[in-house]
C-alpha atoms as a PDB file:
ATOM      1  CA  UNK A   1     109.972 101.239 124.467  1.00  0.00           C
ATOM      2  CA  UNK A   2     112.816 101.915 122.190  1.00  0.00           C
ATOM      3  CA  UNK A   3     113.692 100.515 118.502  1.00  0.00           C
ATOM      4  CA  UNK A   4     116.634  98.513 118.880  1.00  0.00           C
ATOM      5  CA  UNK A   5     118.939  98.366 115.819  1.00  0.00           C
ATOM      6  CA  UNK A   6     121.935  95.632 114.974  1.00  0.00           C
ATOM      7  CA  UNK A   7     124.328  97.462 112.276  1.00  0.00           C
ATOM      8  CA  UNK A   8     126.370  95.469 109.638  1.00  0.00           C
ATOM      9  CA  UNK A   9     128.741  97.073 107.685  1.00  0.00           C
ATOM     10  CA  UNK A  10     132.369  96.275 106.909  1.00  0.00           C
ATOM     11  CA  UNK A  11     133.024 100.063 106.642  1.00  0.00           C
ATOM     12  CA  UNK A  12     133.835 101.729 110.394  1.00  0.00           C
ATOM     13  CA  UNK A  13     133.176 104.922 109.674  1.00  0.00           C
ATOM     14  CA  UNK A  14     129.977 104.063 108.030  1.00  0.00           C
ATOM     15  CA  UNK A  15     128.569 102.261 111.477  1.00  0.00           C
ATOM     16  CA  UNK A  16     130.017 104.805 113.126  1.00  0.00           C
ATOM     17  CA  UNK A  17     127.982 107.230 111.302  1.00  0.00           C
ATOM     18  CA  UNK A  18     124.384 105.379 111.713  1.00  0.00           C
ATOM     19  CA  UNK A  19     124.846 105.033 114.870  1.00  0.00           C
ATOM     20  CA  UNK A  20     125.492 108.830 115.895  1.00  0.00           C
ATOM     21  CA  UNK A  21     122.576 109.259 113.844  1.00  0.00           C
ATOM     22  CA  UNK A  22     120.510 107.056 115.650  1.00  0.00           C
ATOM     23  CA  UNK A  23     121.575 107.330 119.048  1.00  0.00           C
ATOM     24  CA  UNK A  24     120.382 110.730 119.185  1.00  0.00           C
ATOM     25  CA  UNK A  25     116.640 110.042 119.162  1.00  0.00           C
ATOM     26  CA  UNK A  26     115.115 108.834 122.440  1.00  0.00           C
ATOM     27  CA  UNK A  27     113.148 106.133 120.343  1.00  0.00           C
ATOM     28  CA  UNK A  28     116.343 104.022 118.612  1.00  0.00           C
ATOM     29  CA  UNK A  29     118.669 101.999 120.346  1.00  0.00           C
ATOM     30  CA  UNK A  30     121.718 100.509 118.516  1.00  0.00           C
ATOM     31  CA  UNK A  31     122.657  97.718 121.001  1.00  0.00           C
ATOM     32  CA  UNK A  32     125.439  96.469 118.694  1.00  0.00           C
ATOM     33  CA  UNK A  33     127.425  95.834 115.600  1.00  0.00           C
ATOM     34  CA  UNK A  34     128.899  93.759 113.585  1.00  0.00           C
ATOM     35  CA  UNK A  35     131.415  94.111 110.380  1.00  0.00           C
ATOM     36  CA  UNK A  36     130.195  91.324 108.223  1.00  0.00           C
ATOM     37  CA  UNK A  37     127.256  89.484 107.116  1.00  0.00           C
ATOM     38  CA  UNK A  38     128.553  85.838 108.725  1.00  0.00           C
ATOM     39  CA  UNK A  39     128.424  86.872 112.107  1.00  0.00           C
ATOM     40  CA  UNK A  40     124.787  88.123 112.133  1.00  0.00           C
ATOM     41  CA  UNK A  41     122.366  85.004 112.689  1.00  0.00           C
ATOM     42  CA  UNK A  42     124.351  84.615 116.501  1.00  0.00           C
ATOM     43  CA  UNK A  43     123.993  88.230 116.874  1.00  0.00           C
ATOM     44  CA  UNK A  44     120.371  88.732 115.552  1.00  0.00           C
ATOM     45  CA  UNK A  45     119.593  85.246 118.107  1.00  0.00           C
ATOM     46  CA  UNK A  46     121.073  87.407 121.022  1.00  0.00           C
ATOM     47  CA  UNK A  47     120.739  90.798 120.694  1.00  0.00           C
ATOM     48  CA  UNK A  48     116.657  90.711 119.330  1.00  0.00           C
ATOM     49  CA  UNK A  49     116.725  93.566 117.322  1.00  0.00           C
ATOM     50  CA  UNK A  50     113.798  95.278 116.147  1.00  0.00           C
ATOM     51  CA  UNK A  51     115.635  96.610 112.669  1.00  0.00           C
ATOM     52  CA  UNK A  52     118.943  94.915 111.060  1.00  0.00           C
ATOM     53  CA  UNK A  53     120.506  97.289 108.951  1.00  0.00           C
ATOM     54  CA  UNK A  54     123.310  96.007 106.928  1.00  0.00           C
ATOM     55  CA  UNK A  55     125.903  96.576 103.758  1.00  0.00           C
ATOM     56  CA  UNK A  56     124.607  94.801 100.538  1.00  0.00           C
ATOM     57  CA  UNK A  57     128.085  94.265  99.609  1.00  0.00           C
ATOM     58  CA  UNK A  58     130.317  92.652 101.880  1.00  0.00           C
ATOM     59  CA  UNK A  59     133.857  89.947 101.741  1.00  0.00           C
ATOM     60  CA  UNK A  60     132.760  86.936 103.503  1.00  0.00           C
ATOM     61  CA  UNK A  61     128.690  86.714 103.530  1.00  0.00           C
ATOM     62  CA  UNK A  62     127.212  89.967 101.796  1.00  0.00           C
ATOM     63  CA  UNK A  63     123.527  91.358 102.270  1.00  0.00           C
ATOM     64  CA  UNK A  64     121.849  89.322 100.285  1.00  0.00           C
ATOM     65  CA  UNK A  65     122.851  85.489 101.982  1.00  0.00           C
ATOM     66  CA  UNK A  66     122.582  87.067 105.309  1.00  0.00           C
ATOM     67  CA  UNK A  67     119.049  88.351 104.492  1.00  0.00           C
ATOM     68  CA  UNK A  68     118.204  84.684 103.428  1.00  0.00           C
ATOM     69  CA  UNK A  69     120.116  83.815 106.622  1.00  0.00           C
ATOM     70  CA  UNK A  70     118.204  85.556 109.199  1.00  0.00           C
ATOM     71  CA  UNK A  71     114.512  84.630 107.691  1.00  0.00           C
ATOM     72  CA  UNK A  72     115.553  81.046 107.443  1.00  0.00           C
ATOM     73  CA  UNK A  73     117.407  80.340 110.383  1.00  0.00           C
ATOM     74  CA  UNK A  74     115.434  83.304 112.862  1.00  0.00           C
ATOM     75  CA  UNK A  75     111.896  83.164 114.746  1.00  0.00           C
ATOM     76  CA  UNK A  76     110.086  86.296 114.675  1.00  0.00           C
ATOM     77  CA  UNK A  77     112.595  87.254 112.500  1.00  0.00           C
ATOM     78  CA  UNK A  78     113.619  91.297 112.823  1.00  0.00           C
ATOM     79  CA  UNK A  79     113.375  93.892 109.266  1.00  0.00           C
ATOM     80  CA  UNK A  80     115.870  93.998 107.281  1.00  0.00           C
ATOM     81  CA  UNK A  81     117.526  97.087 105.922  1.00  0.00           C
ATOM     82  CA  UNK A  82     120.030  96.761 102.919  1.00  0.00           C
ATOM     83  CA  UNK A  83     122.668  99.720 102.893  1.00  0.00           C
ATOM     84  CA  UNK A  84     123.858 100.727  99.626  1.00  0.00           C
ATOM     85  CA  UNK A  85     125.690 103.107  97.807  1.00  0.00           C
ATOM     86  CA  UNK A  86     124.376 103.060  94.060  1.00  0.00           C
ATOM     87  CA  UNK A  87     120.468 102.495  94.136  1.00  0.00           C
ATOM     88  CA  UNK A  88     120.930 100.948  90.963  1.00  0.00           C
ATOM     89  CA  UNK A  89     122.827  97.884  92.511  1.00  0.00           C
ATOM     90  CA  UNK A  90     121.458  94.399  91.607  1.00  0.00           C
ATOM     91  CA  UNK A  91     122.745  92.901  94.767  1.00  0.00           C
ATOM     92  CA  UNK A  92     119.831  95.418  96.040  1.00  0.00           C
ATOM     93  CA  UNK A  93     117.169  93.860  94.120  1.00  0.00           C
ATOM     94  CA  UNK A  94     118.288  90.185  95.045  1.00  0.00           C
ATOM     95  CA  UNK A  95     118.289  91.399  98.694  1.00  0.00           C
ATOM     96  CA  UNK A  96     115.020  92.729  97.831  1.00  0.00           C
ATOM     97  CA  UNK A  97     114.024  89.636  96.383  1.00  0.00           C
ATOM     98  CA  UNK A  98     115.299  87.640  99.064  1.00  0.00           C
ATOM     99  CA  UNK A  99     113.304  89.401 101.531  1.00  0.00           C
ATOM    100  CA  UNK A 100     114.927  92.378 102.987  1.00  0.00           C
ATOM    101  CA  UNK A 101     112.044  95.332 103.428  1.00  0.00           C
ATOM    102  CA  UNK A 102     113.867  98.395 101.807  1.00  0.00           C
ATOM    103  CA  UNK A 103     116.663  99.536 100.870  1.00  0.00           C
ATOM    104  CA  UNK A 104     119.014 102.953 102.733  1.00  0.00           C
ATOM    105  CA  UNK A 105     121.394 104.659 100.607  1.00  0.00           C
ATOM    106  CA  UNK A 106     124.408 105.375 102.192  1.00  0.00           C
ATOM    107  CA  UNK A 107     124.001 109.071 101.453  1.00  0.00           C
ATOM    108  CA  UNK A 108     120.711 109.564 103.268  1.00  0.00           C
ATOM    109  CA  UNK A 109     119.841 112.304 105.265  1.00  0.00           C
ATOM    110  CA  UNK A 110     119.704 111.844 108.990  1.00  0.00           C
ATOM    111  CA  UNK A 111     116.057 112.437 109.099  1.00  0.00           C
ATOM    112  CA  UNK A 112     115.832 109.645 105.683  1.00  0.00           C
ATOM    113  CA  UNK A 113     117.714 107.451 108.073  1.00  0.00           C
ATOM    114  CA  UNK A 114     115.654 107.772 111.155  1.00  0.00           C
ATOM    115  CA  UNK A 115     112.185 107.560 109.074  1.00  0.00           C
ATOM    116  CA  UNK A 116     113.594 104.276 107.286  1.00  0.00           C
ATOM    117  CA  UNK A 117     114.694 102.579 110.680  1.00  0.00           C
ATOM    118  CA  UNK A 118     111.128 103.568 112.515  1.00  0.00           C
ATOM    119  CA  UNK A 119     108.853 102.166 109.396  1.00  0.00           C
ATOM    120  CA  UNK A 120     110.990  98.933 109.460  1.00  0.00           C
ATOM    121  CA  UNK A 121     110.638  98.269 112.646  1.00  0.00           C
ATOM    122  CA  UNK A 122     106.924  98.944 112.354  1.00  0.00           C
ATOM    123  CA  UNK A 123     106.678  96.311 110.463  1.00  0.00           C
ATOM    124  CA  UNK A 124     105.996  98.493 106.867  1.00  0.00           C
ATOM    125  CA  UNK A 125     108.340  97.835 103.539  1.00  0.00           C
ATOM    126  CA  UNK A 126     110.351 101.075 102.571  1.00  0.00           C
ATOM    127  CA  UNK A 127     109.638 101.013  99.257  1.00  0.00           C
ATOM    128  CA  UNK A 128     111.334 102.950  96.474  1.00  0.00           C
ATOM    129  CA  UNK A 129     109.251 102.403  93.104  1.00  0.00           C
ATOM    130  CA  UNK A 130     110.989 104.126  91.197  1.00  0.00           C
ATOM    131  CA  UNK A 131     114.419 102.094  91.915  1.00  0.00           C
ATOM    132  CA  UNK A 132     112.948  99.066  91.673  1.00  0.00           C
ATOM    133  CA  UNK A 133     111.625  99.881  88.110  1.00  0.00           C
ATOM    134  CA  UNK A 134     114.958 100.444  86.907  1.00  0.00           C
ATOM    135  CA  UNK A 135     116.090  97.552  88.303  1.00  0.00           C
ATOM    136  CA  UNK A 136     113.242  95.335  87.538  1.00  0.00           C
ATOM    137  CA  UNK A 137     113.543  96.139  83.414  1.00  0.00           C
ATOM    138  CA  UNK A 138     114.111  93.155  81.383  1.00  0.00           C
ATOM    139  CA  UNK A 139     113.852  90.654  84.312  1.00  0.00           C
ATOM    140  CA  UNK A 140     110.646  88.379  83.022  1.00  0.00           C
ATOM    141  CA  UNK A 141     110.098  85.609  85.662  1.00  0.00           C
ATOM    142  CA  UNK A 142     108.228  83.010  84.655  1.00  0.00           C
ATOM    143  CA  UNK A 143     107.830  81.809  88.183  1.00  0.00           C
ATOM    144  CA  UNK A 144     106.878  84.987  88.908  1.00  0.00           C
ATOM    145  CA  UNK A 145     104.217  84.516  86.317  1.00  0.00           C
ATOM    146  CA  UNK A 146     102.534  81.215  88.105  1.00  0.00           C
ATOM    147  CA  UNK A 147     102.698  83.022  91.228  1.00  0.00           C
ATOM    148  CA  UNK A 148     100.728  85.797  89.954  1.00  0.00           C
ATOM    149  CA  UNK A 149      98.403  83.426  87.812  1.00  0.00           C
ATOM    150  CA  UNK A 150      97.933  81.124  90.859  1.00  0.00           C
ATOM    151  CA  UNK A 151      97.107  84.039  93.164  1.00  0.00           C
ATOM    152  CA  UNK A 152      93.509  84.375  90.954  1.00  0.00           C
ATOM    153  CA  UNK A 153      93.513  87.913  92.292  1.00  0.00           C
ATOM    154  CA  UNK A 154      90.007  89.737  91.932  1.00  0.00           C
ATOM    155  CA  UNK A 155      89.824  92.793  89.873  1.00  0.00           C
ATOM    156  CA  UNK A 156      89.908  95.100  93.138  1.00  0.00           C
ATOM    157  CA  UNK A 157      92.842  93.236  93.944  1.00  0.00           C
ATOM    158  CA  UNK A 158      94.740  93.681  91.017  1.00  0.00           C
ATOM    159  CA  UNK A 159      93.697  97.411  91.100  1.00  0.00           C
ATOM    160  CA  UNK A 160      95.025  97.776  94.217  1.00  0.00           C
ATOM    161  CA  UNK A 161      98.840  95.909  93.586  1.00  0.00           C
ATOM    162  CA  UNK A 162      99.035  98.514  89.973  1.00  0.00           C
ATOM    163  CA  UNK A 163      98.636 101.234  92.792  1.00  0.00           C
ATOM    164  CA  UNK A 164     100.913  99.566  95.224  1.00  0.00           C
ATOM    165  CA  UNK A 165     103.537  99.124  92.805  1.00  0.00           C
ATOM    166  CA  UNK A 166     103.362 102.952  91.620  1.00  0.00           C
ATOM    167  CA  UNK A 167     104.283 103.333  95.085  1.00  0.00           C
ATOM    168  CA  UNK A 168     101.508 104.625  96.571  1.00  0.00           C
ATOM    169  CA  UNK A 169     100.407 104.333 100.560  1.00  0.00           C
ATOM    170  CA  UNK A 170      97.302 102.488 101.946  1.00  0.00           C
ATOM    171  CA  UNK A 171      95.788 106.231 102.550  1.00  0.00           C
ATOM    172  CA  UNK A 172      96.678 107.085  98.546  1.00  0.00           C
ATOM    173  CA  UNK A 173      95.048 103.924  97.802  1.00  0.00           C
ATOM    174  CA  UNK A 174      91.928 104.942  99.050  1.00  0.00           C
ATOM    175  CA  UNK A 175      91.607 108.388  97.891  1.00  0.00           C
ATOM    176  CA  UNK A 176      92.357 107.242  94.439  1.00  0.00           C
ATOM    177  CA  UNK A 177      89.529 103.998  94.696  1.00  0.00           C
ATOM    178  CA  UNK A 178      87.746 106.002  96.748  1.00  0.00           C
ATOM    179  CA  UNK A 179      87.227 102.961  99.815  1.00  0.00           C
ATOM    180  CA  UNK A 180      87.579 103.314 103.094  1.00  0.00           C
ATOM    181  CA  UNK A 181      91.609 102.518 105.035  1.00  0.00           C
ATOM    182  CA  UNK A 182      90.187  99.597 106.629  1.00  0.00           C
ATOM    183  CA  UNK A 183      88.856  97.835 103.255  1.00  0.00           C
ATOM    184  CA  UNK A 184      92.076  98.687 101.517  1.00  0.00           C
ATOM    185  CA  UNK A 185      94.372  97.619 104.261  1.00  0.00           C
ATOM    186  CA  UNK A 186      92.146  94.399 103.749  1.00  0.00           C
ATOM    187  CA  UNK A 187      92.775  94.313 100.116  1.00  0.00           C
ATOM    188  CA  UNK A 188      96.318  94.946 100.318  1.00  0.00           C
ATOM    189  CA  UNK A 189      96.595  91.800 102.973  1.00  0.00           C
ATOM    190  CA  UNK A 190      95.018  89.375 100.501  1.00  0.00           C
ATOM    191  CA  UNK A 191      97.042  89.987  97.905  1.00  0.00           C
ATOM    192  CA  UNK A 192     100.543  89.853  99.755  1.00  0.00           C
ATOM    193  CA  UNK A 193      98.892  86.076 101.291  1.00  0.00           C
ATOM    194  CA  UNK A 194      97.816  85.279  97.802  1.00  0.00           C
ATOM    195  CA  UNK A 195     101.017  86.344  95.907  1.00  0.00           C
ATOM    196  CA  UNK A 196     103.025  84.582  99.477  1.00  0.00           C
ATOM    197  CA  UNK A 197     104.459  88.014  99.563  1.00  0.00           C
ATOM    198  CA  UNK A 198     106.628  89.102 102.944  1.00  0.00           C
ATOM    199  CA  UNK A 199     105.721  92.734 102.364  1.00  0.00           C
ATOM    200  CA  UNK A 200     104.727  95.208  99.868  1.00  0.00           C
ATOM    201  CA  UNK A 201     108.280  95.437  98.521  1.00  0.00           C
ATOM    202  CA  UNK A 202     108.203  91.451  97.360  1.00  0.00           C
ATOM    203  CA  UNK A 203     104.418  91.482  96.241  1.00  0.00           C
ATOM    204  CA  UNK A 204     105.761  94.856  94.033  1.00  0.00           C
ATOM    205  CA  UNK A 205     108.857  92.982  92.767  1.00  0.00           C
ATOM    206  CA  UNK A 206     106.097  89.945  91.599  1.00  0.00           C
ATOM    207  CA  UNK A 207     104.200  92.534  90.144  1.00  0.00           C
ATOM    208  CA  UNK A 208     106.792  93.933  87.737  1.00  0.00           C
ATOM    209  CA  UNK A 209     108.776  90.657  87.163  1.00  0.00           C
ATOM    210  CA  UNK A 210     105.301  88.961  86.005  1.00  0.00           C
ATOM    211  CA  UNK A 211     104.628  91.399  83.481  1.00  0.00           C
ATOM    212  CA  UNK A 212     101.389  92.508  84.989  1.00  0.00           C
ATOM    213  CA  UNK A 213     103.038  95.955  85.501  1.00  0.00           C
ATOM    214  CA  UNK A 214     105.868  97.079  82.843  1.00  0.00           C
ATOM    215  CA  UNK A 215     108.539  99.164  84.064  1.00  0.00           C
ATOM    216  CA  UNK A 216     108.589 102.736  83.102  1.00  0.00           C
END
C-alpha cells in the first residue's frame, strides 16, 4: 500500500521537484497539490493523505496556521512536514510547536527527502536536535515549566526525555540505559502522555523551553 503525499508550496518548481522525487519510488504517491496553506483543510478532508508536506512561509495562510489548521479541524489527522529553506527559521519552531512532526530543508537530498516522507507517515517525529537547540536558546516558557512540573515524571523518565532530546533513537536509548526496546518504547510513551506531547519533536521542544535541558 503506498504513502500518499499532499504538497504545499507556493513555489512551482519546488512541488515540481518533490514530486519527481517522490514519484519515483513504488512506495510514495503524491495524489495532489496545492500552492498555499488556505486551501489545505478541503484538500487534506478529500485527498487522505498519509504525509502533508508544506512551505513554512507562505502569502495567504503560511505553515504554521495551516499546521494548527489540519490538527484542529482534521480526524485522524495526517503528519505534517514543514519545508524550509534556512533551518534556523522561527516560523519552523512555531510550526514545530504547533505540531508539525519535522522539519525538510528545501536543499535535501533525494534520499533525505524520501527517508523524511516514509518516517512521517510512520507515524515517527523527524527530529533535528541540533536545530531545535539553536532555535530553542533564550525561549524560557513558563507554561512549559507547569507542564513539565505537572507531568511528575519518574527519574527513568526524565533520563530517558535528556536522551530523547540529544536526539537519540528508542534503540540508542537502550544501549545507553542498558533496557530492553520494549521498556523504553514504554518509557518514551509515558512521558509524551504525561508532558500531552504529539510526538517526540513537541515533548523535546518542552524539554528545552522548561529549562530541564539547556541548549548547547
Amino acid at each position: 500500500m503506498s504513502i500518499t503525499v499532499l504538497l504545499v508550496d507556493d513555489e512551482e518548481l519546488v512541488r515540481a521537484g518533490l514530486r519527481a522525487v517522490l514519484d519515483t519510488q513504488p512506495d510514495i504517491e503524491v495524489v495532489g497539490e496545492a500552492s498555499d496553506g488556505a486551501t489545505v483543510v478541503p484538500l487534506v478532508r478529500r485527498l487522505r493523505p498519509d504525509v502533508v508536506a508544506l512551505d513554512v512561509r507562505m502569502p495567504l495562510l503560511d505553515g504554521i496556521e495551516a499546521t494548527r489548521a489540519i490538527l484542529r479541524s482534521v480526524a485522524d489527522p495526517p503528519g505534517i512536514l514543514v519545508i524550509t529553506t534556512f533551518e534556523e527559521d522561527a516560523y519552523v519552531y512555531e510550526a514545530l510547536r504547533a505540531g508539525a512532526n519535522g522539519f525538510l530543508l528545501k536543499r535535501a537530498r533525494p534520499a533525505e527527502i524520501v527517508h523524511a516522507v516514509r518516517l512521517v507517515a510512520e507515524g515517527d517525529s523527524l527530529l533535528f536536535p541540533a536545530a531545535v537547540r539553536r532555535l530553542a536558546a533564550g525561549r524560557g516558557n513558563e507554561s512549559a515549566q507547569r507542564v513539565l512540573e505537572r507531568a511528575a515524571l519518574t527519574g527513568r523518565e526524565r533520563e530517558v526525555l535528556r536522551l530523547m532530546a540529544g536526539g537519540l533513537s528508542n534503540a540508542e536509548i537502550a544501549g545507553r540505559l542498558v533496557l530492553g526496546g520494549e521498556t523504553v518504547k514504554s518509557h518514551v510513551s509515558s512521558v509524551l502522555t504525561k508532558l500531552g506531547a504529539r510526538d517526540r519533536t513537541q515533548a523535546v521542544i518542552t524539554a528545552y523551553e522548561s529549562g530541564f535541558v539547556t541548549p548547547g
